[in-house]
Structures are given as C-alpha cells and as structure tokens.
N, C-alpha and C. Protein backbone atom coordinates (compact mmCIF):
# COMPACT_ATOMS: atom_id res chain seq x y z
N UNK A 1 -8.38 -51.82 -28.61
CA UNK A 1 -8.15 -50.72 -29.52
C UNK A 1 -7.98 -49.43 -28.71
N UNK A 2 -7.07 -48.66 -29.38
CA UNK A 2 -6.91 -46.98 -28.73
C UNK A 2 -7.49 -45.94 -29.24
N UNK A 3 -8.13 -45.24 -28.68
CA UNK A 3 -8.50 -43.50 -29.29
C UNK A 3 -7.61 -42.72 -29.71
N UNK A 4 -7.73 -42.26 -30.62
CA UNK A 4 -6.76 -41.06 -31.00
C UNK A 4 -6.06 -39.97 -30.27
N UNK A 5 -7.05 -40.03 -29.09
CA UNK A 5 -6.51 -39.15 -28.05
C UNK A 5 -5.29 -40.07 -27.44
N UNK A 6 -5.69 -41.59 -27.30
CA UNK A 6 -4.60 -42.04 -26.34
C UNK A 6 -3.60 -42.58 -27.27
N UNK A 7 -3.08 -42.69 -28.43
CA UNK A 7 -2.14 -42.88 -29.24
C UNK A 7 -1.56 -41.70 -29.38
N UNK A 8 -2.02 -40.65 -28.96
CA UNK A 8 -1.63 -38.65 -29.18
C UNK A 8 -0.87 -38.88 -28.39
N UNK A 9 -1.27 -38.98 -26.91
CA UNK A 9 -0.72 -39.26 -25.86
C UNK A 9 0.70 -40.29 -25.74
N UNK A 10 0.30 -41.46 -26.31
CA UNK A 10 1.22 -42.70 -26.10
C UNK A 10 2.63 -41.80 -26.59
N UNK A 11 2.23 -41.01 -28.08
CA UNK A 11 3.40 -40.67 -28.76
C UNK A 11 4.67 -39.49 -28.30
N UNK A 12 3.42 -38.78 -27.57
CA UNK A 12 3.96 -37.51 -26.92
C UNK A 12 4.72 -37.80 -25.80
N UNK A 13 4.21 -39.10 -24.80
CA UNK A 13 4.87 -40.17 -23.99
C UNK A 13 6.54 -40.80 -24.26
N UNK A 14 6.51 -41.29 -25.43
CA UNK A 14 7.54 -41.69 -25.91
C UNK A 14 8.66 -41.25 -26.58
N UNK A 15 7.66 -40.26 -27.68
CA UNK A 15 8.53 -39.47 -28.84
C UNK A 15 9.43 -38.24 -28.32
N UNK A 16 8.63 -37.52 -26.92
CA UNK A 16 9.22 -36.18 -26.60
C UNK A 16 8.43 -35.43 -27.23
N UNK A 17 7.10 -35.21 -28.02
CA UNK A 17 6.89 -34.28 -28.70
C UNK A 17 5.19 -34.54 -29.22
N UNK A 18 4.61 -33.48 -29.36
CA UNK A 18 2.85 -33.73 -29.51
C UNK A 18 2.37 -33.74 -30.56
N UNK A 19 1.60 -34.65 -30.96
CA UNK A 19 0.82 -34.65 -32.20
C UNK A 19 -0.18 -34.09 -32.19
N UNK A 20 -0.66 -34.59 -33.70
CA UNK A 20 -2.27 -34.21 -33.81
C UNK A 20 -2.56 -35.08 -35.29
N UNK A 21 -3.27 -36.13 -34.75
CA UNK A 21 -3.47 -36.89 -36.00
C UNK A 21 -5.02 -36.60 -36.90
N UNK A 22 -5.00 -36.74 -38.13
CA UNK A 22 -5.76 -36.52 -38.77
C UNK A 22 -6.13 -37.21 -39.93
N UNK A 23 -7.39 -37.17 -40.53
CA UNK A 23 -8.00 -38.17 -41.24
C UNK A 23 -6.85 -37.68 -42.28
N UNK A 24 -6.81 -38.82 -43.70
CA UNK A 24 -5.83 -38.67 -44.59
C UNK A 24 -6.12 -37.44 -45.87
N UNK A 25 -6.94 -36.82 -45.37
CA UNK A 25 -7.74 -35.82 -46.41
C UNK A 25 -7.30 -34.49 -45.69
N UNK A 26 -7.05 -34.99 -44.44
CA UNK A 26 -6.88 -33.18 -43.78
C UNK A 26 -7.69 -33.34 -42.44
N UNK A 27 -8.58 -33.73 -42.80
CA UNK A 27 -10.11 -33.45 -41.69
C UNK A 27 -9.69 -33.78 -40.39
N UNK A 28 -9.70 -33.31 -39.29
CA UNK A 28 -10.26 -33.79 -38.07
C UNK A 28 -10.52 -35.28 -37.69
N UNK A 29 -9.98 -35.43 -36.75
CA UNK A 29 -10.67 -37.00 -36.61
C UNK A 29 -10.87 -37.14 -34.90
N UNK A 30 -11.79 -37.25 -34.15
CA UNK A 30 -12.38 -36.90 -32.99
C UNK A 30 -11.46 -38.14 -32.04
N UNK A 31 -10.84 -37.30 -31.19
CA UNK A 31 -10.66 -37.54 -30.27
C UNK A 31 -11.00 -38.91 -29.53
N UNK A 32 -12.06 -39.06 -29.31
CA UNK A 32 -12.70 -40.22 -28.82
C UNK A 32 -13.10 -41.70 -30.08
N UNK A 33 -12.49 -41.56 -31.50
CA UNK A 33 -12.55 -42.06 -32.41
C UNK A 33 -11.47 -43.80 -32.18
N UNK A 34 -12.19 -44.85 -31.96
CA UNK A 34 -11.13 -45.77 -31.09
C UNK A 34 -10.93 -47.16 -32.03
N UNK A 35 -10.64 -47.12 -33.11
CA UNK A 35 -10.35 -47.81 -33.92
C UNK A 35 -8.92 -47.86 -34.29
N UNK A 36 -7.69 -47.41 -33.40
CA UNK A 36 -6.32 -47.72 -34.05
C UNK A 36 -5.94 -48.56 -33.14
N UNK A 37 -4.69 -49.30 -33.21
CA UNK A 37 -4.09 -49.37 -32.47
C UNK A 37 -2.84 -48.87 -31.33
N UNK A 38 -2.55 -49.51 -30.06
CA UNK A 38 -1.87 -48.26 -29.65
C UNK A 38 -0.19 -48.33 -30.42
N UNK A 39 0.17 -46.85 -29.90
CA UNK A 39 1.34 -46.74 -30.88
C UNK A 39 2.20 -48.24 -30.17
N UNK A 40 3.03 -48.93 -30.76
CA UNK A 40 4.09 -50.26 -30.91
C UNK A 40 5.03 -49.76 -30.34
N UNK A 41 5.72 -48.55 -29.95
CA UNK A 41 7.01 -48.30 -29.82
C UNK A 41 7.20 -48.12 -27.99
N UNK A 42 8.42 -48.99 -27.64
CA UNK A 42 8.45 -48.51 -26.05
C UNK A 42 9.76 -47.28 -26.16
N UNK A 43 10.69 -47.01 -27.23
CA UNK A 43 11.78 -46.40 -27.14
C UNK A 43 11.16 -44.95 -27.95
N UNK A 44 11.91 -43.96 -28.14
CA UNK A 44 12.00 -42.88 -28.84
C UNK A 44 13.12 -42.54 -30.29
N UNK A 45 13.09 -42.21 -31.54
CA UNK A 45 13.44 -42.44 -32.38
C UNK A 45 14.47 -41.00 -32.45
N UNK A 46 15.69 -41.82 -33.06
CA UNK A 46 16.93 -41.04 -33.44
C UNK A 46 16.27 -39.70 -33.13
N UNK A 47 17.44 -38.92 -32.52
CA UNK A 47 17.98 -36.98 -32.49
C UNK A 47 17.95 -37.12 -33.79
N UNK A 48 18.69 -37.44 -34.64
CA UNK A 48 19.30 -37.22 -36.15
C UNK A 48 18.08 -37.29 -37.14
N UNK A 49 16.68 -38.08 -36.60
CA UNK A 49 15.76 -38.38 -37.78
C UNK A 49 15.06 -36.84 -38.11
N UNK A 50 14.55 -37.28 -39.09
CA UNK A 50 13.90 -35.53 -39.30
C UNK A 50 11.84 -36.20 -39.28
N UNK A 51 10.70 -35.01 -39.05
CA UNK A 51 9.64 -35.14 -38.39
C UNK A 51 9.36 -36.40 -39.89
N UNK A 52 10.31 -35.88 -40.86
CA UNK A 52 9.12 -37.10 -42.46
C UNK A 52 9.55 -38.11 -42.02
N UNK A 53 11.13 -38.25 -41.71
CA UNK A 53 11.42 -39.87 -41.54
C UNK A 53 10.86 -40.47 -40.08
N UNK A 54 10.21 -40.14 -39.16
CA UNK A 54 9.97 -40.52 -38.29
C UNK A 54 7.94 -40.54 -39.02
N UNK A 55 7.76 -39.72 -39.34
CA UNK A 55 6.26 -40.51 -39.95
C UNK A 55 6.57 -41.60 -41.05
N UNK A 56 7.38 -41.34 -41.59
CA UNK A 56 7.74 -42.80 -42.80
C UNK A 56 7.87 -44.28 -42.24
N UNK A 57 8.46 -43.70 -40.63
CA UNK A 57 9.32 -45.22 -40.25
C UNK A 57 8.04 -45.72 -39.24
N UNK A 58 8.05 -44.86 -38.75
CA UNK A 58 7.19 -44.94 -37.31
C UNK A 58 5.62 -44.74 -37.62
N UNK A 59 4.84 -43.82 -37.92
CA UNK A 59 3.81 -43.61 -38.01
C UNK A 59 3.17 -44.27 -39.03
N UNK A 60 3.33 -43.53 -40.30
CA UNK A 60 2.71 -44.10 -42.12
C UNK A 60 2.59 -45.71 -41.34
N UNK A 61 3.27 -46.37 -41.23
CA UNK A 61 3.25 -47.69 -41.05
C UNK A 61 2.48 -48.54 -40.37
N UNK A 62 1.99 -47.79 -39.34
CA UNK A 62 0.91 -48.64 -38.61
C UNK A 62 -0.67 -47.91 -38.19
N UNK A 63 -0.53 -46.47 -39.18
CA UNK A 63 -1.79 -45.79 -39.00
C UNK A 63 -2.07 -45.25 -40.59
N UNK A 64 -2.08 -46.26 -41.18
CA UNK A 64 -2.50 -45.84 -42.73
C UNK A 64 -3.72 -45.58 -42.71
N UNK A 65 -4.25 -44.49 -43.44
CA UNK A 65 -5.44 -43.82 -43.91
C UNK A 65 -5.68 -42.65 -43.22
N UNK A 66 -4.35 -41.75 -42.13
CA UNK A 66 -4.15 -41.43 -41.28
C UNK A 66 -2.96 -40.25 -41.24
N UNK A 67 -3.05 -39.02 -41.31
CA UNK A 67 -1.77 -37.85 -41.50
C UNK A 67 -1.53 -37.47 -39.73
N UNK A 68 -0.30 -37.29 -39.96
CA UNK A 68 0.31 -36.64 -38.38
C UNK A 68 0.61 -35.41 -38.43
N UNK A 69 0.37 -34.48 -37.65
CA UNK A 69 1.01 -33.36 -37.53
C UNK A 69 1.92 -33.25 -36.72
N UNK A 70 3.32 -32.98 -36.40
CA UNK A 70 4.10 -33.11 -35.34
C UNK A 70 4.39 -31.57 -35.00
N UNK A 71 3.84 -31.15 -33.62
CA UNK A 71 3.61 -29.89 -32.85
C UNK A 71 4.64 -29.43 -32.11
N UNK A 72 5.01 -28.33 -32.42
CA UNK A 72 6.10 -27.21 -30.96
C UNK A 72 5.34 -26.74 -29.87
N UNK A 73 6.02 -26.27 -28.97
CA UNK A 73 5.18 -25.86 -28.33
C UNK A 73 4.10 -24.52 -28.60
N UNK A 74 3.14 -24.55 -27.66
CA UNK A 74 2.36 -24.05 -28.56
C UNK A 74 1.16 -24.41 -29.91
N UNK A 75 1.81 -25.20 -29.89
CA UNK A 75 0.88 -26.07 -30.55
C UNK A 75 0.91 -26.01 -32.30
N UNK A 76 2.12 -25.51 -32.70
CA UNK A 76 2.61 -25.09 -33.96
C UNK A 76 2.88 -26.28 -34.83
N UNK A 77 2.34 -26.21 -36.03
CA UNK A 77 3.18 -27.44 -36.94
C UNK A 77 4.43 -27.02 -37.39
N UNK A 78 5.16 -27.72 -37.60
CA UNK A 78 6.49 -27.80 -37.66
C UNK A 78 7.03 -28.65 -39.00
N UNK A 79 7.66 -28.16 -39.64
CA UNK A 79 8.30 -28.90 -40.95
C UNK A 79 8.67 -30.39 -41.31
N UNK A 80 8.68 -30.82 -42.11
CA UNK A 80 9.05 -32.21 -42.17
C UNK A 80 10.73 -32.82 -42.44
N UNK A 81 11.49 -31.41 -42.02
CA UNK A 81 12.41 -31.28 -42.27
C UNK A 81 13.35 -30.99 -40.96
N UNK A 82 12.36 -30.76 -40.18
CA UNK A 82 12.64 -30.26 -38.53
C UNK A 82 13.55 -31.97 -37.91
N UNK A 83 14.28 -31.46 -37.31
CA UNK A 83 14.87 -32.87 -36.68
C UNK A 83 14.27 -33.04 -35.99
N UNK A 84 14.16 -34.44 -34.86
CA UNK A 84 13.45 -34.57 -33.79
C UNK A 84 14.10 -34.16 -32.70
N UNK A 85 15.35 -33.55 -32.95
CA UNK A 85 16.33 -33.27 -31.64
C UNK A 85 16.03 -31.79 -31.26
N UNK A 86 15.87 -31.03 -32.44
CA UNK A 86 15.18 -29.48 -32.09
C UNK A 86 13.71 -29.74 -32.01
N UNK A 87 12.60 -30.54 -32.68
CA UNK A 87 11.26 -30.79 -32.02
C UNK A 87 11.32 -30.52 -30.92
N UNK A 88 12.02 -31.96 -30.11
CA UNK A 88 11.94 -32.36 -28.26
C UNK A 88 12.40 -30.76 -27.23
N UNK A 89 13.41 -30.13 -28.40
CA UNK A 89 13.53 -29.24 -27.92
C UNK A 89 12.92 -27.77 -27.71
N UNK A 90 11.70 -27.70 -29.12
CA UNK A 90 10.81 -26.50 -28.90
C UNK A 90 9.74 -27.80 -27.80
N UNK A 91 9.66 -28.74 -27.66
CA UNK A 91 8.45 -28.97 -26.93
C UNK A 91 8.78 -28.45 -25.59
N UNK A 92 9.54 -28.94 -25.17
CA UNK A 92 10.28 -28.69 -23.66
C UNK A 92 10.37 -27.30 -23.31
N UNK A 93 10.39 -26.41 -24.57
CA UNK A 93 10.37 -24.93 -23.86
C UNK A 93 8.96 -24.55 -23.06
C-alpha cells in the first residue's frame, strides 16, 4: 500500500502537475495515511483533457472516498475546466 504523500508524488511524477488529495468531505487527510494504492498509470493523460476529465478517468476511479485538488504553481487550485496542457504549463513556471 501507498501514502498519500507517495501517490501525490507518483502523480506529480507522471501527470506533470501537483496534487493534494483529500478526504471526500473536504478534510485533510495526513500525509503519512497508507491505505491507497499506488497511482496505476506509467503514461501521462491527453494535453486536450481538462483537470474534471482527468479526475473522472484517472483518479475518481481508483481512489473513491477521496477528492483531488489539482495545483499551479504555487500551490493554487485550479478549475476543473483548466486543460492539462496549461496545468503542466503553470506547474513548470
């Protein structure tokens, strides 16, 4: 099993871009919390997807009970409407 920290990681690894996952209520969920599994994906998902369809396809799916925040740099949440091609691109600034 993975910590939340290292599925944060795995995603930010893969996706181009940083999370912050959280219990499905909102709350916090600690870092060192090691009950998921690690993220499934070795590739990175479509420029074209936007941050909902990449939690719909990718995330919702294998971390149910579980909300994502997908971060700019800075550490900003970012819309669910944001593509992942401008995400990768505020991360990188």
């Amino acid at each position: 099993m993975a910590t939340v920290k290292d599925v944060e990681e795995q995603i930010q690894r893969v996706e181009g871009f940083k999370v912050k996952i959280r219990w499905h209520n909102g709350a916090d969920v600690r870092s060192t919390y090691s009950h998921l599994l690690p993220y499934p994906y070795d590739w990175n998902a479509s420029d074209e997807w936007t941050v909902q369809e990449w939690k719909d396809e990718r995330f919702t799916i294998w971390y149910a009970g579980f909300k994502v925040d997908a971060l700019r740099h800075g550490d900003k949440r970012v819309g669910p409407q944001t593509r992942l091609r401008n995400l990768r691109q505020y991360t990188s600034a």
